[in-house]
Protein backbone atom coordinates (compact mmCIF):
# COMPACT_ATOMS: atom_id res chain seq x y z
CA UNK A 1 0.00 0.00 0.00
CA UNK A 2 1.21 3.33 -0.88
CA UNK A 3 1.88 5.87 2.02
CA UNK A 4 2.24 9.45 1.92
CA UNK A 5 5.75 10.90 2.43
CA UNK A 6 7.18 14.77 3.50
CA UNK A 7 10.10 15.08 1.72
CA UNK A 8 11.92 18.26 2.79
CA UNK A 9 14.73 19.72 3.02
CA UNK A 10 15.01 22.52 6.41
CA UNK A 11 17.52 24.27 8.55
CA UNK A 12 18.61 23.58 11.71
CA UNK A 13 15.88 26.28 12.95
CA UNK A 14 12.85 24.97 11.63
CA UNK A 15 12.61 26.67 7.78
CA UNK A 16 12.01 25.29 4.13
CA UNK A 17 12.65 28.68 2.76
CA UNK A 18 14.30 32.14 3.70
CA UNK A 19 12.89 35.01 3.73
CA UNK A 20 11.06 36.92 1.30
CA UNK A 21 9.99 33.77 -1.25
CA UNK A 22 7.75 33.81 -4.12
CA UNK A 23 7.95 33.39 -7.63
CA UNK A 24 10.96 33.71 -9.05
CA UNK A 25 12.68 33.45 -5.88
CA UNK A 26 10.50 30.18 -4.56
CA UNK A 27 13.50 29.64 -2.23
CA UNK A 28 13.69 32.81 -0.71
CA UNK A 29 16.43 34.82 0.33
CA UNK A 30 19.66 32.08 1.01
CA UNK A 31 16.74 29.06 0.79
CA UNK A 32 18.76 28.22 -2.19
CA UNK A 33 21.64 26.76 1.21
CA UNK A 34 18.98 23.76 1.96
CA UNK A 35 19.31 22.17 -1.58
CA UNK A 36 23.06 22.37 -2.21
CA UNK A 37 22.94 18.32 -1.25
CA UNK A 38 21.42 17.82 -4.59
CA UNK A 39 23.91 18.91 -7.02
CA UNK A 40 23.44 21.77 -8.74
CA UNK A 41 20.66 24.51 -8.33
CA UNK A 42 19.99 27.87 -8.58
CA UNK A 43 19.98 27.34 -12.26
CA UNK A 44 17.30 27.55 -14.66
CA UNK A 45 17.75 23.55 -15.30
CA UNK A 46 19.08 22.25 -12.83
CA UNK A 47 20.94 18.50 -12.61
CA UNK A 48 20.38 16.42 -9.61
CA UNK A 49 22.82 13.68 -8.85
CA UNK A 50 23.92 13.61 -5.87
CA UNK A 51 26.60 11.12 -4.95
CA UNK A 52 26.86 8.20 -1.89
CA UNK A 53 23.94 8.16 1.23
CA UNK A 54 22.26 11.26 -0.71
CA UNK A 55 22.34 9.31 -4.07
CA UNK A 56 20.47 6.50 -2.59
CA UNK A 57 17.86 9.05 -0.67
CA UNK A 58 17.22 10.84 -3.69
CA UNK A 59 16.74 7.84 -5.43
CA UNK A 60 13.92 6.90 -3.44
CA UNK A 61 12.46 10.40 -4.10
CA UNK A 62 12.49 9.86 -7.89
CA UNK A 63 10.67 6.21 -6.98
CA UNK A 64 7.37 7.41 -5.82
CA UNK A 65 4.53 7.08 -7.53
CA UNK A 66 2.49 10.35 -7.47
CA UNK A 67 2.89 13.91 -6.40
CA UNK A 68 0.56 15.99 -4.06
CA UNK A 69 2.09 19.52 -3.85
CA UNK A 70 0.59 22.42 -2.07
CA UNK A 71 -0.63 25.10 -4.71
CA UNK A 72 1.82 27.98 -3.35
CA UNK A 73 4.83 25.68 -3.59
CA UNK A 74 3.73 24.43 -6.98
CA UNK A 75 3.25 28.44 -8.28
CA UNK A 76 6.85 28.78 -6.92
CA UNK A 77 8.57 25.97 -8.46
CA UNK A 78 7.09 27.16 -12.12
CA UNK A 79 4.78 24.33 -11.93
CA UNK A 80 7.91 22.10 -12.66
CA UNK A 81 7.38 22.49 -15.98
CA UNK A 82 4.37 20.32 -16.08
CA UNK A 83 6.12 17.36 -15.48
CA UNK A 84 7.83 16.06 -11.73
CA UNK A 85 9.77 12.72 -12.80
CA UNK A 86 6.96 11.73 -14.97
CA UNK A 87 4.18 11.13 -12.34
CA UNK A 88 0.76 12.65 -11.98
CA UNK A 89 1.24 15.65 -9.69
CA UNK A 90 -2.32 16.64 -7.59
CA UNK A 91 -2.69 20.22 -6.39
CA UNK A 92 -5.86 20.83 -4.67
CA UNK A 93 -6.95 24.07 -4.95
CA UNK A 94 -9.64 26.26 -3.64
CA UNK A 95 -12.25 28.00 -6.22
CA UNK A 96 -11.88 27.39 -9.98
CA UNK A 97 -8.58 25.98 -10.73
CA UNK A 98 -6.74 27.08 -13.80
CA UNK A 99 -6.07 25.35 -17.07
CA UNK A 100 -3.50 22.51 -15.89
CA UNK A 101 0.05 22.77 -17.95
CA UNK A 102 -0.13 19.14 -18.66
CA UNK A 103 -1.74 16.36 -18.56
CA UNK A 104 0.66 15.01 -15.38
CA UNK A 105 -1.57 18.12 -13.63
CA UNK A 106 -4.60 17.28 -11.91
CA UNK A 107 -5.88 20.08 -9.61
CA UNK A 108 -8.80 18.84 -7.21
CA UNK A 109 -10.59 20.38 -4.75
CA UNK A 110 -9.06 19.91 -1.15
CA UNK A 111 -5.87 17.76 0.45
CA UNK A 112 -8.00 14.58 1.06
CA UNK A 113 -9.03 14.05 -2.37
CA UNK A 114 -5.82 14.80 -3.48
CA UNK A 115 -4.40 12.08 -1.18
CA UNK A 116 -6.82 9.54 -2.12
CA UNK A 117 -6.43 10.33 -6.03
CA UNK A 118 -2.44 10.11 -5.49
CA UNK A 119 -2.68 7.07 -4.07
CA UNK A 120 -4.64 5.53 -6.31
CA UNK A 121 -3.04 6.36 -8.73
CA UNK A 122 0.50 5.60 -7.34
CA UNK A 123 -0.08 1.87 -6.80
CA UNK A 124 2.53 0.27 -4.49
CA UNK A 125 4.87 2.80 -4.55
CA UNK A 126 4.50 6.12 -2.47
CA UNK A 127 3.63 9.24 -2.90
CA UNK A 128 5.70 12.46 -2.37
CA UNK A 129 4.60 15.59 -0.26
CA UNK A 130 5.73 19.03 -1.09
CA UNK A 131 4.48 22.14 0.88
CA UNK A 132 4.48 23.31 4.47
CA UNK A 133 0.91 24.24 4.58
CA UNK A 134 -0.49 21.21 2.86
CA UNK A 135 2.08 19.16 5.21
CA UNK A 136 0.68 20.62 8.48
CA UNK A 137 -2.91 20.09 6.99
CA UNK A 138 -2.36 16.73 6.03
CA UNK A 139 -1.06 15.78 9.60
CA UNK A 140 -4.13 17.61 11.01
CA UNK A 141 -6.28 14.96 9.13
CA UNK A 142 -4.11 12.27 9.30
CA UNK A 143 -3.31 12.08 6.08
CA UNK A 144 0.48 12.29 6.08
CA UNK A 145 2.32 8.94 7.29
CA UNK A 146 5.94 9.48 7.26
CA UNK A 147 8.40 11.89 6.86
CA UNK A 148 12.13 12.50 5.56
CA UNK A 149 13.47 15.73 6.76
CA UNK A 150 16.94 16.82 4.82
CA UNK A 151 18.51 18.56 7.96
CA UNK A 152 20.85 20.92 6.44
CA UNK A 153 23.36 22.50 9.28
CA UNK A 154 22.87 26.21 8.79
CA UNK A 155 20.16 28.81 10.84
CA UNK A 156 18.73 30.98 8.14
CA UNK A 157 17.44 33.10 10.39
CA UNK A 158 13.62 33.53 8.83
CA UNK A 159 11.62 32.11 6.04
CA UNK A 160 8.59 29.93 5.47
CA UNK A 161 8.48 27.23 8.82
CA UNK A 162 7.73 23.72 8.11
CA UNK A 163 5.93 23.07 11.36
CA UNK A 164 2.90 25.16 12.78
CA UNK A 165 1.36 25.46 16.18
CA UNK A 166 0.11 21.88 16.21
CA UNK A 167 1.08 19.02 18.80
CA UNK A 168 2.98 16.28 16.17
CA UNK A 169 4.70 13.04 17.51
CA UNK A 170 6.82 11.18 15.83
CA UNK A 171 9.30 8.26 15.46
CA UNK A 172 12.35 7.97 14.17
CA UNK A 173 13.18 5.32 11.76
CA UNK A 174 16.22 6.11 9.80
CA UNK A 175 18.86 8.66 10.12
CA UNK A 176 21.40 8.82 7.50
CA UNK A 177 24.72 11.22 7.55
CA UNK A 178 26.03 12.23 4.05
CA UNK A 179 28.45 15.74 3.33
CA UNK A 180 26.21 18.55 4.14
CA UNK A 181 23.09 16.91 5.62
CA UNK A 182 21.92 14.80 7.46
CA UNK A 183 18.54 12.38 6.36
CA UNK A 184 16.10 11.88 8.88
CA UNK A 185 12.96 9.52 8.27
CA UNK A 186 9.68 9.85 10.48
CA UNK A 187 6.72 8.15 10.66
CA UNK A 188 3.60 10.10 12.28
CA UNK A 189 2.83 8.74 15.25
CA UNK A 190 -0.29 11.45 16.10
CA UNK A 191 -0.80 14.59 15.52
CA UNK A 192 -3.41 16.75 17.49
């Protein structure tokens, strides 16, 4: 059975992003610090290939099945292009949703349809979570079963947080050191 999986990268003081992110700059301001494990980025196209422990993790990344993305990161990343490693990507959206860039794009009306529509149509294999407000949403319903945080050792300072207010517990399963970060896998315990 497919589960859903956070895959994010933060900084040692909680944030996905710097400050002042948006389009164009969907990182924000020194965000760009909590990718660097990947390869290259900051470039229009960039190449992932990382090498050793973050090789394999980012292997699994590329190995899920479907994509539910929150609509603010998904205006911020360009939309990918219309295509995120050749999966369907879900993006529930409130009001009417705009023409989709592809046909990978399926926008849908709220986080637990888009769930249930990844997961059907991911199969066996998992489906990736991107976006801090969808991610503290999905916990809130009980919708998000595991997480892999990519804790990257620098304080940014300010940015977009990954965690709200809510009461989360969690269990460590994996922790993996590589140069430059450190991979940590969660599964949700309960979240209240």
């Amino acid at each position: 059975m497919a589960k859903s999986v956070l895959y994010m990268s933060m900084s040692l003081d909680g944030f996905i992003a710097g400050p002042e992110d948006g389009p164009g700059n969907g990182l924000g301001d020194g965000g760009h610090r909590l990718h660097e494990w990947l390869g290259e980025v900051g470039s229009e196209h960039p190449h992932f290939d990382p090498p050793g422990v973050s090789g394999q993790v980012f292997a699994e990344v590329m190995a899920t099945g479907a994509v539910v993305v929150g609509r603010k990161t998904f205006d911020y990343a360009g939309h990918w292009g219309g295509d995120h490693h050749g999966v369907p990507i879900f993006v529930p959206t409130r009001g009417t949703p705009p023409e989709p860039q592809s046909s990978w794009v399926h926008y849908v009306p709220d986080a637990a349809t888009a769930m249930r529509e990844a997961k059907a149509a991911a199969g066996d294999e998992d489906v990736m979570v991107h976006g801090a407000h969808l991610a503290q949403s999905l916990l809130r319903e009980g919708l998000l079963d595991e997480l892999e945080i990519h804790l990257v050792p620098v304080v940014l300072g300010g940015g977009r947080r990954l965690f709200g207010p809510d009461h989360v517990e969690f269990e460590l399963t994996r922790a993996l050191e590589a140069p430059g970060v450190t991979h940590l896998r969660y599964r949700v315990l309960a979240a209240s």
